[in-house]
Protein backbone atom coordinates (compact mmCIF):
# COMPACT_ATOMS: atom_id res chain seq x y z
CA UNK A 1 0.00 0.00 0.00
CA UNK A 2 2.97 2.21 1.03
CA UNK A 3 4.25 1.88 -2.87
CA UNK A 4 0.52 2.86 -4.51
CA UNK A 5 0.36 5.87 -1.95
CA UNK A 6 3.81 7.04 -3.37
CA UNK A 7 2.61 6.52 -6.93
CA UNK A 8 -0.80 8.12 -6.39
CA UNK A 9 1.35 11.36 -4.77
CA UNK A 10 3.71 11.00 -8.19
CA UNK A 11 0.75 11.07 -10.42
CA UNK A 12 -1.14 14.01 -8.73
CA UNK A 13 2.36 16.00 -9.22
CA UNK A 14 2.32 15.49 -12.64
CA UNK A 15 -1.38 16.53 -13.22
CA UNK A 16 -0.42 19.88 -11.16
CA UNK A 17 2.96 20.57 -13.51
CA UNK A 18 0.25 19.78 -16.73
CA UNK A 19 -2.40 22.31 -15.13
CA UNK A 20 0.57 24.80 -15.27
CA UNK A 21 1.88 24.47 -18.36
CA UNK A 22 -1.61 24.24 -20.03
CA UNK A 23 -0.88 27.90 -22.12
CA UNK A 24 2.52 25.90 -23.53
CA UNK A 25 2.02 23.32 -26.30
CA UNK A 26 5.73 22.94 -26.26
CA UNK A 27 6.19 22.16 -23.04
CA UNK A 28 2.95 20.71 -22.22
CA UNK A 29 3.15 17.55 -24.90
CA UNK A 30 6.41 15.93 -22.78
CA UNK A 31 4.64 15.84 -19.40
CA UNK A 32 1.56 14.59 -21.30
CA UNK A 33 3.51 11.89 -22.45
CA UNK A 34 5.13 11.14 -18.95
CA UNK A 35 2.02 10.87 -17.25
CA UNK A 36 0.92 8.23 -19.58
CA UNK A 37 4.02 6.33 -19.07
CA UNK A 38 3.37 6.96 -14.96
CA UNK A 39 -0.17 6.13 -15.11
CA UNK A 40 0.36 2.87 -17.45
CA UNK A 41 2.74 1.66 -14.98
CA UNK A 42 0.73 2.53 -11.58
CA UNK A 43 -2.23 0.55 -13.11
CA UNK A 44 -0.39 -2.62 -13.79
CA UNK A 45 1.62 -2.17 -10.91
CA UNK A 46 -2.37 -2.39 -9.44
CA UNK A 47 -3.88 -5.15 -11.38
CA UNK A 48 -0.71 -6.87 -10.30
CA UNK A 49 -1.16 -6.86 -6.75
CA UNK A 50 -4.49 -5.92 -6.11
CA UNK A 51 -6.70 -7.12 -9.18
């Protein structure tokens, strides 16, 4: 539980640095991208363990 607690805390920091660079296409695509690699690996990490 400690690990998905950690990941849940990662994810949420990521959708706060995406809410801030919403007005920058550039910079917005990359963390876009790395929350789908985050997310993809938090929800197998999940079915994993917990499914």
């Amino acid at each position: 539980m400690r690990r998905l607690r950690e990941e849940h805390r990662v994810v949420a920091g990521v959708i706060a640095e995406i809410a801030a660079l919403s007005g920058d296409p550039e910079r917005l695509r990359p963390e876009l991208d790395r929350l789908e690699e985050r997310l993809e690996a938090h929800y197998a990490y999940e079915e994993e363990h917990l499914g």
